[in-house]
Protein backbone atom coordinates (compact mmCIF):
# COMPACT_ATOMS: atom_id res chain seq x y z
CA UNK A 1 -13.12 6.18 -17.31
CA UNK A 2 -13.94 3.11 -15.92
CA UNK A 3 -15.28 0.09 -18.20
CA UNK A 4 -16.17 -2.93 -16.84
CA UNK A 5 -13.59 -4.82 -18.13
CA UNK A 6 -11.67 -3.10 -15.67
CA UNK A 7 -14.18 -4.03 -13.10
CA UNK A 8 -13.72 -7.59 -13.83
CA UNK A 9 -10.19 -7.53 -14.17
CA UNK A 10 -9.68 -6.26 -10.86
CA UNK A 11 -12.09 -8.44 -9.00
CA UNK A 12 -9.62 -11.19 -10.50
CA UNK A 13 -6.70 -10.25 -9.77
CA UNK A 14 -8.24 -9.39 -5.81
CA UNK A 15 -9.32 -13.32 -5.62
CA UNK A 16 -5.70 -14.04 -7.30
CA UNK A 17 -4.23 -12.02 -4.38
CA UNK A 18 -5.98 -13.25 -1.79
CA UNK A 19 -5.29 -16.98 -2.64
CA UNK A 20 -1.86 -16.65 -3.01
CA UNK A 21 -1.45 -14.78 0.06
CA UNK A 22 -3.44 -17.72 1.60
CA UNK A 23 -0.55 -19.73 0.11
CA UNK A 24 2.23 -17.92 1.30
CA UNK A 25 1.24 -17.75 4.43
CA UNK A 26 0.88 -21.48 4.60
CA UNK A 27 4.30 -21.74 3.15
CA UNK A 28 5.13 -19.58 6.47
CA UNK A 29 3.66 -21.74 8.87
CA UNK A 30 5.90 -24.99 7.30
CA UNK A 31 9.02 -23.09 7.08
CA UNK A 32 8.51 -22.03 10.32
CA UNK A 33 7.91 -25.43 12.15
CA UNK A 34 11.07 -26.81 9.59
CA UNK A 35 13.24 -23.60 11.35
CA UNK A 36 12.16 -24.99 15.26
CA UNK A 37 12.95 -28.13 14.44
CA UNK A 38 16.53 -27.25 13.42
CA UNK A 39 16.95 -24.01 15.46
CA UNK A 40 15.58 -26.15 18.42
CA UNK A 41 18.28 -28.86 18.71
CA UNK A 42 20.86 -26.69 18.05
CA UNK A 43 20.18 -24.42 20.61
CA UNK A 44 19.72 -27.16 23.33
CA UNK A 45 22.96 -29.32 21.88
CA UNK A 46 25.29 -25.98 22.17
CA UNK A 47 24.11 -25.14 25.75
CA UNK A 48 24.74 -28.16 26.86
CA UNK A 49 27.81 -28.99 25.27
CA UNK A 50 28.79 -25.21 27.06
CA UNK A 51 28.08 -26.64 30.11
CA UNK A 52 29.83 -29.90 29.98
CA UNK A 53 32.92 -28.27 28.65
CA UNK A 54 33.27 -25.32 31.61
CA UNK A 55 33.46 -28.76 34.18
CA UNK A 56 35.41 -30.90 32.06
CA UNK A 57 38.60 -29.79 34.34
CA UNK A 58 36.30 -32.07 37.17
CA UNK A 59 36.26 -34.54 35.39
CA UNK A 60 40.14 -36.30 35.75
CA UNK A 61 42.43 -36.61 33.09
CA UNK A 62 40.29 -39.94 31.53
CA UNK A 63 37.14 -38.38 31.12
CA UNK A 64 38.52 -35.37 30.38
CA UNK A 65 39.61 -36.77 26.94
CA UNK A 66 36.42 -38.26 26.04
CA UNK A 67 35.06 -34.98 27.48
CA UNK A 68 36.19 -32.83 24.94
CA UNK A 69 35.28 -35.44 22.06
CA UNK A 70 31.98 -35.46 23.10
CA UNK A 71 31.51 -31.91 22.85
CA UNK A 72 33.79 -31.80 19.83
CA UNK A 73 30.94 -33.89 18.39
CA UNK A 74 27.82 -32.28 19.81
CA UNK A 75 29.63 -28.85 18.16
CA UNK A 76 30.18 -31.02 14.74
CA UNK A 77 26.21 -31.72 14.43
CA UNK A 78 25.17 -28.11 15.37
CA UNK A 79 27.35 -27.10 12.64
CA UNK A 80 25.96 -29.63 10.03
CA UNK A 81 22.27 -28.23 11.53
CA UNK A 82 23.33 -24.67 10.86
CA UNK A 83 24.67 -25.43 7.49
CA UNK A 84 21.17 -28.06 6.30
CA UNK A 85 19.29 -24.53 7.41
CA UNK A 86 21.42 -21.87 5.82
CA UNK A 87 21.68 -24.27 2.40
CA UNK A 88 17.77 -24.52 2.53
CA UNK A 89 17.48 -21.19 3.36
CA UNK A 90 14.96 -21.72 5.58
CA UNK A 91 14.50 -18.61 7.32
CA UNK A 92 14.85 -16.43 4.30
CA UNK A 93 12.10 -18.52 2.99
CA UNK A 94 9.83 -17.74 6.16
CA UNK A 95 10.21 -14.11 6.03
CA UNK A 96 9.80 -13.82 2.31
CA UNK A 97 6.62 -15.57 1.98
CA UNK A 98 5.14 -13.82 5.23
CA UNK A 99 6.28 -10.60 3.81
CA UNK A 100 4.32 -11.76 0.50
CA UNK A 101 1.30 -12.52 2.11
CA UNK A 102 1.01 -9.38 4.24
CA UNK A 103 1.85 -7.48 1.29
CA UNK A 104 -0.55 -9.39 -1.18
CA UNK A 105 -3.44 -8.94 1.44
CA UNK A 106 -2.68 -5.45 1.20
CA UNK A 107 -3.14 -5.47 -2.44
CA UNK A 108 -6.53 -7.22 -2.30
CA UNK A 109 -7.52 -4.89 0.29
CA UNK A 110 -7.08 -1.74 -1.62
CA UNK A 111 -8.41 -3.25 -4.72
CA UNK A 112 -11.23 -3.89 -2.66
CA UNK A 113 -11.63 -0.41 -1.24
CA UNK A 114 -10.97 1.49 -4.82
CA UNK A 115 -14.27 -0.95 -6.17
CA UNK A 116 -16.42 -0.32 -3.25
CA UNK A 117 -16.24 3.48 -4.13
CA UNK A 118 -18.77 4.86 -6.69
CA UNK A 119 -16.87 5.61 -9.92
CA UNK A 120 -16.92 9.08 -9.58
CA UNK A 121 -15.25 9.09 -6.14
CA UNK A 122 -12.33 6.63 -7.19
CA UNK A 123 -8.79 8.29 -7.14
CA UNK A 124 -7.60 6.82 -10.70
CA UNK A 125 -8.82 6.22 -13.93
CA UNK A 126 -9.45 2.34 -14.64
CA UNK A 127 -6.94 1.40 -17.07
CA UNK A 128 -3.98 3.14 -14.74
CA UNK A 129 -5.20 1.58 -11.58
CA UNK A 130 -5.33 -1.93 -13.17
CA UNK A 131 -2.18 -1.44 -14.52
CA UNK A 132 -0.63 -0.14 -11.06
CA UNK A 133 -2.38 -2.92 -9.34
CA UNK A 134 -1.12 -5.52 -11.94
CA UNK A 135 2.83 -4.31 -11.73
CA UNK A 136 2.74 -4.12 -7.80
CA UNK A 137 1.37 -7.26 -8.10
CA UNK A 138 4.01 -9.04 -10.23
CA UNK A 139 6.44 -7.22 -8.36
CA UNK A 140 5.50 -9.06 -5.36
CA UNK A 141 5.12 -12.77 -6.84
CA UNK A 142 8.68 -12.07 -8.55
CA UNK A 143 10.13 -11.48 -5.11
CA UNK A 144 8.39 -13.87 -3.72
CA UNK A 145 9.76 -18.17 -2.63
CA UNK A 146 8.52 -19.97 -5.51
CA UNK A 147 5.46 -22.30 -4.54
CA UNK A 148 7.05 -26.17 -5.11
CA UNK A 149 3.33 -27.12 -6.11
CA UNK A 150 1.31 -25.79 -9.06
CA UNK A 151 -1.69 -23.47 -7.81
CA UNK A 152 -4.69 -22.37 -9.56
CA UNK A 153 -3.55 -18.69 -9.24
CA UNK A 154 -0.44 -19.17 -11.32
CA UNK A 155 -2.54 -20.36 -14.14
CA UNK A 156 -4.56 -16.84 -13.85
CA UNK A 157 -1.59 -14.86 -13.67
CA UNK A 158 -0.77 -15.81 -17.20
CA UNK A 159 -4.05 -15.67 -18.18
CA UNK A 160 -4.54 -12.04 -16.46
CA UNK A 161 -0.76 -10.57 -18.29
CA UNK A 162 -1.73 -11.69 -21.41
CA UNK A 163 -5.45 -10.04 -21.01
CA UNK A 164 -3.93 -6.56 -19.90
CA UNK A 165 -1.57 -6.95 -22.90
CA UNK A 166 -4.38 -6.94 -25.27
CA UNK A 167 -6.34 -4.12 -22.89
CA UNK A 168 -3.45 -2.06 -23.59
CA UNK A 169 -3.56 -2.71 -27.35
CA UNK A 170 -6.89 -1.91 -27.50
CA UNK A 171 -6.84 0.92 -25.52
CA UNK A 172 -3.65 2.39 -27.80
CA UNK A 173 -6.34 2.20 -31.03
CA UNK A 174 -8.05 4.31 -29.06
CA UNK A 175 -6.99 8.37 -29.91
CA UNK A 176 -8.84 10.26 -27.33
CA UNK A 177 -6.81 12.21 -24.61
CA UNK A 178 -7.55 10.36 -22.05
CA UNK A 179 -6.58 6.88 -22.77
CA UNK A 180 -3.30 8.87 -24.60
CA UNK A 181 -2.32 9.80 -20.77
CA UNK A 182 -3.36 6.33 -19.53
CA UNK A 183 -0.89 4.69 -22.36
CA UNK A 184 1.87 7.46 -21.20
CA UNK A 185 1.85 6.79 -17.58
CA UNK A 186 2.41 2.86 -17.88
């Protein structure tokens, strides 16, 4: 059975989806151009320092000193690069909130799809599919980078848990065998 609640619910939570997919894969696109501009230098600082170091034999015994300093030090800041990225975790950032986004799309998509159908065509019943919807969907916020900046979608996700929580109680009152399998599956 499908009550409009439901309805509602889910048209939220779609909208919550798709913003915070919007958001993560914004988050993407910074991470990203913070991972070239670290990834970038270090690649071009380590090939060159590769190449100075297979001629520094041709270079005399003089230069040849300040030779190997120099790439001693071009090695020293591709290290500290390496490290600012790995303590930042830059790229594990960048895949995690494009995985987020692709996957809360998804979500919003199929919510979508499962509201476009006429009721009696839809594959669940409308307190399990909320529910589903709702877990897959804090499963993929809990996984996801944390936003640094407070969105409007967090505020509904708090909003939205507490509303299922009280959707549940009320549902629980109810004794008929329907919404007794509904309670049982979640």
């Amino acid at each position: 059975m499908w009550l409009s609640e439901h309805i509602r619910y889910l048209n939220e939570l779609q909208k919550t989806a798709e913003q915070l997919s919007t958001e993560y894969m914004n988050l993407y696109t910074i991470t990203q151009r913070q991972l070239y501009k670290i990834k970038l230098p270090s690649i071009i600082l380590s090939s060159v320092a590769g190449f100075i170091s297979f001629g520094s034999g041709n270079f005399g015994d003089h230069n040849s000193n300040q030779v190997s300093i120099g790439v001693g030090i071009t090695g020293l800041f591709v290290a500290i690069l390496n490290s600012i990225e790995s303590f930042f975790g830059i790229q594990t950032t960048a895949t995690n909130s494009r995985a987020s986004s692709v996957v809360l799309s998804l979500l919003a998509q199929r919510i979508s799809l499962e509201l476009a159908l006429p009721e009696k065509d839809r594959c669940a019943e409308g307190l399990a599919f909320t529910r589903t919807c709702f877990n897959e969907f804090l499963a993929v916020v809990e996984k996801a980078p944390p936003l640094h900046y407070k969105t409007e979608a967090q505020d509904k996700i708090r909003s939205m848990s507490k509303s299922l929580s009280e959707a549940t109680l009320a549902s629980s009152r109810d004794t008929s065998p329907v919404s007794a399998r509904i309670i049982q599956i979640s």
